[in-house]
Protein backbone atom coordinates (compact mmCIF):
# COMPACT_ATOMS: atom_id res chain seq x y z
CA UNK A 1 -45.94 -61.53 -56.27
CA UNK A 2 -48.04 -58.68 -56.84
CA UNK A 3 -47.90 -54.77 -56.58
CA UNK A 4 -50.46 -52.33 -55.99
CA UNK A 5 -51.41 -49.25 -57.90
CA UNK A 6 -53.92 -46.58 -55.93
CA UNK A 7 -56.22 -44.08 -57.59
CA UNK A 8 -57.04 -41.51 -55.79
CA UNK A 9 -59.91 -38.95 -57.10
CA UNK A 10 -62.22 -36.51 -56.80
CA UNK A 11 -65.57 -38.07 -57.08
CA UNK A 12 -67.76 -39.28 -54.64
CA UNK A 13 -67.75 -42.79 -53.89
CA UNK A 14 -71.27 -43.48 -55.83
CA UNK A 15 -70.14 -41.84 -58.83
CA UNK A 16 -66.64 -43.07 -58.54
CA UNK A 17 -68.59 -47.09 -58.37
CA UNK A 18 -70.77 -46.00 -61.23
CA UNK A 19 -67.79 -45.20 -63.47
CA UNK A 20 -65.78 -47.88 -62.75
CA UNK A 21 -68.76 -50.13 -63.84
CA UNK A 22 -68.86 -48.06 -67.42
CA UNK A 23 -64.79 -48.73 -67.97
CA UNK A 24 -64.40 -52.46 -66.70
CA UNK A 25 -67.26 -53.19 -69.36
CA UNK A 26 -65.37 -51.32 -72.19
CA UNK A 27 -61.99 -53.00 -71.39
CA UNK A 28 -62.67 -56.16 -69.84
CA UNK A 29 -59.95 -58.04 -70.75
CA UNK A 30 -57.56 -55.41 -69.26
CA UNK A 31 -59.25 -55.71 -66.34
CA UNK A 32 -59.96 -59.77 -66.12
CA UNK A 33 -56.59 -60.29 -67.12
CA UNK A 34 -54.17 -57.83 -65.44
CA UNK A 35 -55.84 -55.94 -62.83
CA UNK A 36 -58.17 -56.77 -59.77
CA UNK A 37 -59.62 -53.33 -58.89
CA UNK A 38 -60.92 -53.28 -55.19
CA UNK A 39 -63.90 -51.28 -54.36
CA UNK A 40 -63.64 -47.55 -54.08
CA UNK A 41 -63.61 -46.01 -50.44
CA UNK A 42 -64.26 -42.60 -49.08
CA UNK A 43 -60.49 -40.57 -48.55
CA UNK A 44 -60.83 -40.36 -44.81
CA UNK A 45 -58.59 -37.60 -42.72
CA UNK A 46 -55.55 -40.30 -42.31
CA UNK A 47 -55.37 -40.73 -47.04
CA UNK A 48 -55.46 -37.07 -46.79
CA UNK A 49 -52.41 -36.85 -44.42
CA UNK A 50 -50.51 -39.33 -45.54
CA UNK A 51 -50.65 -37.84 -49.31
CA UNK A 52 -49.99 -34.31 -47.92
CA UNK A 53 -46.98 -35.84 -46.15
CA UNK A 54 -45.68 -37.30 -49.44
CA UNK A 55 -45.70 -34.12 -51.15
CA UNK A 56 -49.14 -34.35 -52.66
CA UNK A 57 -50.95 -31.44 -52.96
CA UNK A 58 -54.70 -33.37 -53.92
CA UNK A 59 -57.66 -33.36 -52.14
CA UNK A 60 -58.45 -36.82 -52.55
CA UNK A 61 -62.19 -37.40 -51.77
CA UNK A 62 -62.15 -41.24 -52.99
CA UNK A 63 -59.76 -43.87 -53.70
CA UNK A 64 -59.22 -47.57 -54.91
CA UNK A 65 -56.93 -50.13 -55.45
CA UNK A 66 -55.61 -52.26 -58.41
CA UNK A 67 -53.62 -55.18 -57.43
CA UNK A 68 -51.43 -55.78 -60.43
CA UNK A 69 -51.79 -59.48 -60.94
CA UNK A 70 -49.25 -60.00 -63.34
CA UNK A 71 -46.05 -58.12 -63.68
CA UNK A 72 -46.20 -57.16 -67.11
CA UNK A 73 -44.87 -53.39 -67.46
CA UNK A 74 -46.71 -52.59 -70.73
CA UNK A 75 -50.06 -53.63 -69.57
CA UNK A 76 -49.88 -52.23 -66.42
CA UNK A 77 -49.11 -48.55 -68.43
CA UNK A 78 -51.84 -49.36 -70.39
CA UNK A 79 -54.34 -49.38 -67.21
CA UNK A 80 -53.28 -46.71 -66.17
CA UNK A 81 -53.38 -44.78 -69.17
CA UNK A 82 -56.47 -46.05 -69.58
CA UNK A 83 -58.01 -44.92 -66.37
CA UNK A 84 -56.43 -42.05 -66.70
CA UNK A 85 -57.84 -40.85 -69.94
CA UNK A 86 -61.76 -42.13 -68.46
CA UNK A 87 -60.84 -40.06 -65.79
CA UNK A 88 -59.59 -36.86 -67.14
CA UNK A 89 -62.58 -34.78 -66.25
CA UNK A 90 -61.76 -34.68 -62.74
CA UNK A 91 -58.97 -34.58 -60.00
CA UNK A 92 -57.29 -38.22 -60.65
CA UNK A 93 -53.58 -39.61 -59.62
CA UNK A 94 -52.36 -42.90 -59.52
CA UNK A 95 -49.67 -43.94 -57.14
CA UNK A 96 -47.68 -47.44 -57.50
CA UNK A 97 -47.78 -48.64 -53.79
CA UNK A 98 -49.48 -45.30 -52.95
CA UNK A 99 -45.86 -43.98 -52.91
CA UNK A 100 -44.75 -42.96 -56.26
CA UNK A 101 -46.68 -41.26 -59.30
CA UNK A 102 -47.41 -42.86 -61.80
């Protein structure tokens, strides 16, 4: 069985693509391994709405999706830790199930 984890960001979809390239190359085994990350889409009005709804207050502009592969708590943190620190220049939140902050 497998959970999801969703990003949500500030970046445009191109750039969001073009640094998710530069980080699956650095940690590939994270990524090969533990996490199947789905390509990024464009926050449409519905993503907005739902995360206002759950108490968000982010302008998401793009999202994606890991599917956690494995159930292994530590490397899941990891990940996100990970793209959380490649990501700390901009606007960046992870939800488990798109729910619950990670």
């Amino acid at each position: 069985m497998s959970s999801a984890i969703f990003f949500h960001t500030s970046l445009d979809v191109k750039e969001l693509e073009k640094r998710l390239k530069q980080i699956e190359a650095k940690h590939p085994e994270l990524f090969e391994i533990y996490f199947q990350i789905d390509p990024p889409l464009a926050s449409d009005r519905e993503t907005k709405e739902v995360m206002l709804e759950q108490g968000f207050d982010f302008d998401t502009v793009s999202f994606f999706m890991a599917d956690l592969r494995n159930e292994h708590d530590v490397a899941d943190q990891d990940g996100v830790d990970i793209l959380k620190r490649e990501f700390s220049d901009v606007e960046f939140i992870a939800l488990f199930q798109n729910e619950t902050i990670m």
